[in-house]
C-alpha atoms as a PDB file:
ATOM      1  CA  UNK A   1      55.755  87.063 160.721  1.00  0.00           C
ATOM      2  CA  UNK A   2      56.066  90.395 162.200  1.00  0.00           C
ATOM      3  CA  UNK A   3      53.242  93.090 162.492  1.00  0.00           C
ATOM      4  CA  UNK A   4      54.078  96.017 160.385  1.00  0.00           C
ATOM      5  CA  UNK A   5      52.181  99.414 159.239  1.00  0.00           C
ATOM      6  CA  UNK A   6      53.771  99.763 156.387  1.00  0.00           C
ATOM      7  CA  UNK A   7      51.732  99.907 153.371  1.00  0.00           C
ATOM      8  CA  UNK A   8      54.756  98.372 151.154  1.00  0.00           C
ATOM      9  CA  UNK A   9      54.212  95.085 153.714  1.00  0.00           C
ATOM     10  CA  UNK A  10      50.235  94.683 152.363  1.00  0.00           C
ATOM     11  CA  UNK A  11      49.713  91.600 150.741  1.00  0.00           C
ATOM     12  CA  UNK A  12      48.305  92.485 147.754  1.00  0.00           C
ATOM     13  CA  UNK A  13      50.074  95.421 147.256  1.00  0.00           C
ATOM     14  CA  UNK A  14      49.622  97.348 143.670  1.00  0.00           C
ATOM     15  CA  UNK A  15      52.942  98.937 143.194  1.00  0.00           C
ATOM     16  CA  UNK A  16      51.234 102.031 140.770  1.00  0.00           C
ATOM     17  CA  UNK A  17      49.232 102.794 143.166  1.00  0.00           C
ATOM     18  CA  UNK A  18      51.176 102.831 146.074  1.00  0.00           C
ATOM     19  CA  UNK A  19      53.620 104.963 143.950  1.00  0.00           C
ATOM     20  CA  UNK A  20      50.706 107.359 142.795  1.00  0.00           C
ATOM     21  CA  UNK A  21      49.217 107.652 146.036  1.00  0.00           C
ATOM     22  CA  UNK A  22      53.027 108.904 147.580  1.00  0.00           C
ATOM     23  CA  UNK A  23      53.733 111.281 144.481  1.00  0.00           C
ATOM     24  CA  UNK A  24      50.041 112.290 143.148  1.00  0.00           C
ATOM     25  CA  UNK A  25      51.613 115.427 141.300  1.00  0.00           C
ATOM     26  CA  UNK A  26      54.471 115.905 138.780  1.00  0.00           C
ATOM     27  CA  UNK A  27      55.561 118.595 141.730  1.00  0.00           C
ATOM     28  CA  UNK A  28      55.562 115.628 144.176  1.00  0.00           C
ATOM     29  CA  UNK A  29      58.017 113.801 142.336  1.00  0.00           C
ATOM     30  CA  UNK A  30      60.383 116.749 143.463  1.00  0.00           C
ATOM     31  CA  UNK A  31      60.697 114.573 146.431  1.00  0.00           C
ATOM     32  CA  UNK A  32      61.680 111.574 145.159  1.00  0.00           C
ATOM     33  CA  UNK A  33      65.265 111.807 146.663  1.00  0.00           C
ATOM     34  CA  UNK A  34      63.810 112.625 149.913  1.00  0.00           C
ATOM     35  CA  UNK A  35      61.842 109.348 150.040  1.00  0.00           C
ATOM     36  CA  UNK A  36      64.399 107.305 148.378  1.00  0.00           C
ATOM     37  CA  UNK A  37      67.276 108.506 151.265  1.00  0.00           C
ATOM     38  CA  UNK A  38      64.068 107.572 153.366  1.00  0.00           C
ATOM     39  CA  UNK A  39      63.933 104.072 152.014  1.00  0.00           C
ATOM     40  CA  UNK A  40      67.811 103.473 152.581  1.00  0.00           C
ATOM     41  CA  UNK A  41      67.937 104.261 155.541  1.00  0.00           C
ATOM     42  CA  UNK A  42      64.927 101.901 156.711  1.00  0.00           C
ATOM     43  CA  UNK A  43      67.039  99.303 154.390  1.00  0.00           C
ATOM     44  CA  UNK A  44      70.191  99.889 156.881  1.00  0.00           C
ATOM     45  CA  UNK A  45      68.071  99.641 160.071  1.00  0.00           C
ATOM     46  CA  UNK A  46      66.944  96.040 159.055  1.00  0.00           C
ATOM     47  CA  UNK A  47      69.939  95.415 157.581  1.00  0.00           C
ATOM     48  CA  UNK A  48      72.003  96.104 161.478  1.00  0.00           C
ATOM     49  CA  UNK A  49      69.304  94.617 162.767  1.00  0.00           C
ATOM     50  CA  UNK A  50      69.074  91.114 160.944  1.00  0.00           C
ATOM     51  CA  UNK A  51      72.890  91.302 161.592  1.00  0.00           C
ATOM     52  CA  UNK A  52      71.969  91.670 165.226  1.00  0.00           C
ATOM     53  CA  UNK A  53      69.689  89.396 165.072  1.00  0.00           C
ATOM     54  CA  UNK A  54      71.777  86.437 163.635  1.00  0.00           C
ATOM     55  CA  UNK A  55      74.275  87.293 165.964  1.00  0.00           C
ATOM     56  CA  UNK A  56      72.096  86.919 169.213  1.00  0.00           C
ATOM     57  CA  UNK A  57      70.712  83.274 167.311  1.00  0.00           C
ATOM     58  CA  UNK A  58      74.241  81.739 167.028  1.00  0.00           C
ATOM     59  CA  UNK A  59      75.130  83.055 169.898  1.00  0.00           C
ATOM     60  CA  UNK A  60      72.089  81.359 171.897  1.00  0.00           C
ATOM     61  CA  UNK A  61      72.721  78.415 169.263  1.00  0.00           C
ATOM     62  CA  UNK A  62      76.417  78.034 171.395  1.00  0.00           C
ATOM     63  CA  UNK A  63      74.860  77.957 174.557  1.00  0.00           C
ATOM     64  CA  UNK A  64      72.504  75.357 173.934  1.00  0.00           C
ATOM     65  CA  UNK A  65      74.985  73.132 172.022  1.00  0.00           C
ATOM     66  CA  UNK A  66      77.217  73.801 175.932  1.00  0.00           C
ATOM     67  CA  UNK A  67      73.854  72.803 177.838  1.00  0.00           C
ATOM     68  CA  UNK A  68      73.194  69.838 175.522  1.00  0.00           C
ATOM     69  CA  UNK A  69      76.692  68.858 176.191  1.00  0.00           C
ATOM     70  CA  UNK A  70      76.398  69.187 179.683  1.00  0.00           C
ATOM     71  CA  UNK A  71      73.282  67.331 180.003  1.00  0.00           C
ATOM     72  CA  UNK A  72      74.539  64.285 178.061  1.00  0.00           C
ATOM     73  CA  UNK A  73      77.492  64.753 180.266  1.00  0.00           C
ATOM     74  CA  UNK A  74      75.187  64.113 183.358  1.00  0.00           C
ATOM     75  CA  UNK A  75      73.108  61.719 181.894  1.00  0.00           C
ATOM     76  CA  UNK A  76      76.108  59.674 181.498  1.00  0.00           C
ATOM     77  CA  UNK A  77      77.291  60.304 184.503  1.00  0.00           C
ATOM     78  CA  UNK A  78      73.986  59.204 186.111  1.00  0.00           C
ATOM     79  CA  UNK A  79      74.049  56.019 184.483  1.00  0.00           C
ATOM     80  CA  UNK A  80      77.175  55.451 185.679  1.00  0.00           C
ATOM     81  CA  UNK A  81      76.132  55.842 189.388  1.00  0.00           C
ATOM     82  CA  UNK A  82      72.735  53.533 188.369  1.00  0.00           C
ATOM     83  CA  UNK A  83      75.104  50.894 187.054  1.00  0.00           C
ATOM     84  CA  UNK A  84      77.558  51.053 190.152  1.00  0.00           C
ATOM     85  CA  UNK A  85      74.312  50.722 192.356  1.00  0.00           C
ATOM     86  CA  UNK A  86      72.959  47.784 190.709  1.00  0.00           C
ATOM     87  CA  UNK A  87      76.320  46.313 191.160  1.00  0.00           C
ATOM     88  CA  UNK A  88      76.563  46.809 194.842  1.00  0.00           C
ATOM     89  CA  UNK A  89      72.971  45.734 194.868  1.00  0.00           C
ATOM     90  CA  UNK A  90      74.229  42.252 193.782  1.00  0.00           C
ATOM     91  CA  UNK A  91      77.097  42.054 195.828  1.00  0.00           C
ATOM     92  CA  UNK A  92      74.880  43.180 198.718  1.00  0.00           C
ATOM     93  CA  UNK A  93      72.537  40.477 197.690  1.00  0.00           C
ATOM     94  CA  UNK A  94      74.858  37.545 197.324  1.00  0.00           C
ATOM     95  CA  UNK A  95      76.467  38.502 200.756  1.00  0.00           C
ATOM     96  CA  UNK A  96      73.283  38.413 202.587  1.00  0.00           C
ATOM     97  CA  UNK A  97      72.713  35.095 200.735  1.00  0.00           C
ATOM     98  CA  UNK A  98      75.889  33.799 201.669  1.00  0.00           C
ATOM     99  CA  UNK A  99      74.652  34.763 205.957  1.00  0.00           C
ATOM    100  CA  UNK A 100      71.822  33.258 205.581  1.00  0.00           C
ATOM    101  CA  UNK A 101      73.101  30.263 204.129  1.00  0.00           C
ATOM    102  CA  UNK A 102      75.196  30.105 207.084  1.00  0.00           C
ATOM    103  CA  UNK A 103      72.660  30.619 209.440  1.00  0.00           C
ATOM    104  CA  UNK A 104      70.723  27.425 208.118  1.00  0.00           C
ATOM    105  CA  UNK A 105      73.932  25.365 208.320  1.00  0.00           C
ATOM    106  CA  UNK A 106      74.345  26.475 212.035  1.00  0.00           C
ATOM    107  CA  UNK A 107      70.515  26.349 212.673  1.00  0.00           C
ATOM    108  CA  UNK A 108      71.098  22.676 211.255  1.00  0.00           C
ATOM    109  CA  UNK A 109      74.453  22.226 213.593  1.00  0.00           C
ATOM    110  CA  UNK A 110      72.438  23.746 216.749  1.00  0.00           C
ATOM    111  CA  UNK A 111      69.456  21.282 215.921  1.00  0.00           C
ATOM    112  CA  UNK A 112      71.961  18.193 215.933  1.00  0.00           C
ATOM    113  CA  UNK A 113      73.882  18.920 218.888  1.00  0.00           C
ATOM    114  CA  UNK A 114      70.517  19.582 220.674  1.00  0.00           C
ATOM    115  CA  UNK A 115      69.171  16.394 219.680  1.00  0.00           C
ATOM    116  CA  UNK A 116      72.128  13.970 220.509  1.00  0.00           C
END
């Protein structure tokens, strides 16, 4: 998941040889504390920063959950506005309806008067 130079990351890693290869000599193992402190302190690096790291996730994790929120907020709110359109639409519709219904009945009355 993450590149790494470490040998101890290898896939495939042989454990004896990796441990022969750091202390070669009897002598060598004279600094076994030295690469153990080593060790522990890479361990608490990782360690602050997966804490970090799980931190900054929920953290982003709130914000989305406050964007989703707000976008179903909106989306709601949109279909609101669609509904209240189509609604004036109809009214809109029946009124214009309703004139020109009452322009054929006085189209109808002008045509009668004309003709007697």
């Amino acid at each position: 998941v993450f590149n790494s130079e470490d040998k101890l990351d290898l896939p495939g890693l042989d454990i004896t040889d990796y441990i022969n290869m750091k202390f070669p000599t009897v002598e060598s193992l004279d600094k076994v504390e030295n690469e153990i402190e080593t060790i522990d302190d890479e361990m608490k690096e990782l360690e602050t920063l997966t804490r970090e790291k799980v931190r900054e996730q929920a953290k982003m994790e709130e914000e989305m959950k406050g964007n989703l929120s707000t976008i179903n907020q909106e989306v709601t709110d949109l279909i609101n506005r669609i509904g209240s359109i189509k609604e004036k639409a109809e009214v809109s519709e029946n009124l214009v309806k309703a004139i020109c219904s009452d322009l054929k009945s006085l189209d109808c009355a002008k045509k009668n008067i004309t003709f007697t």
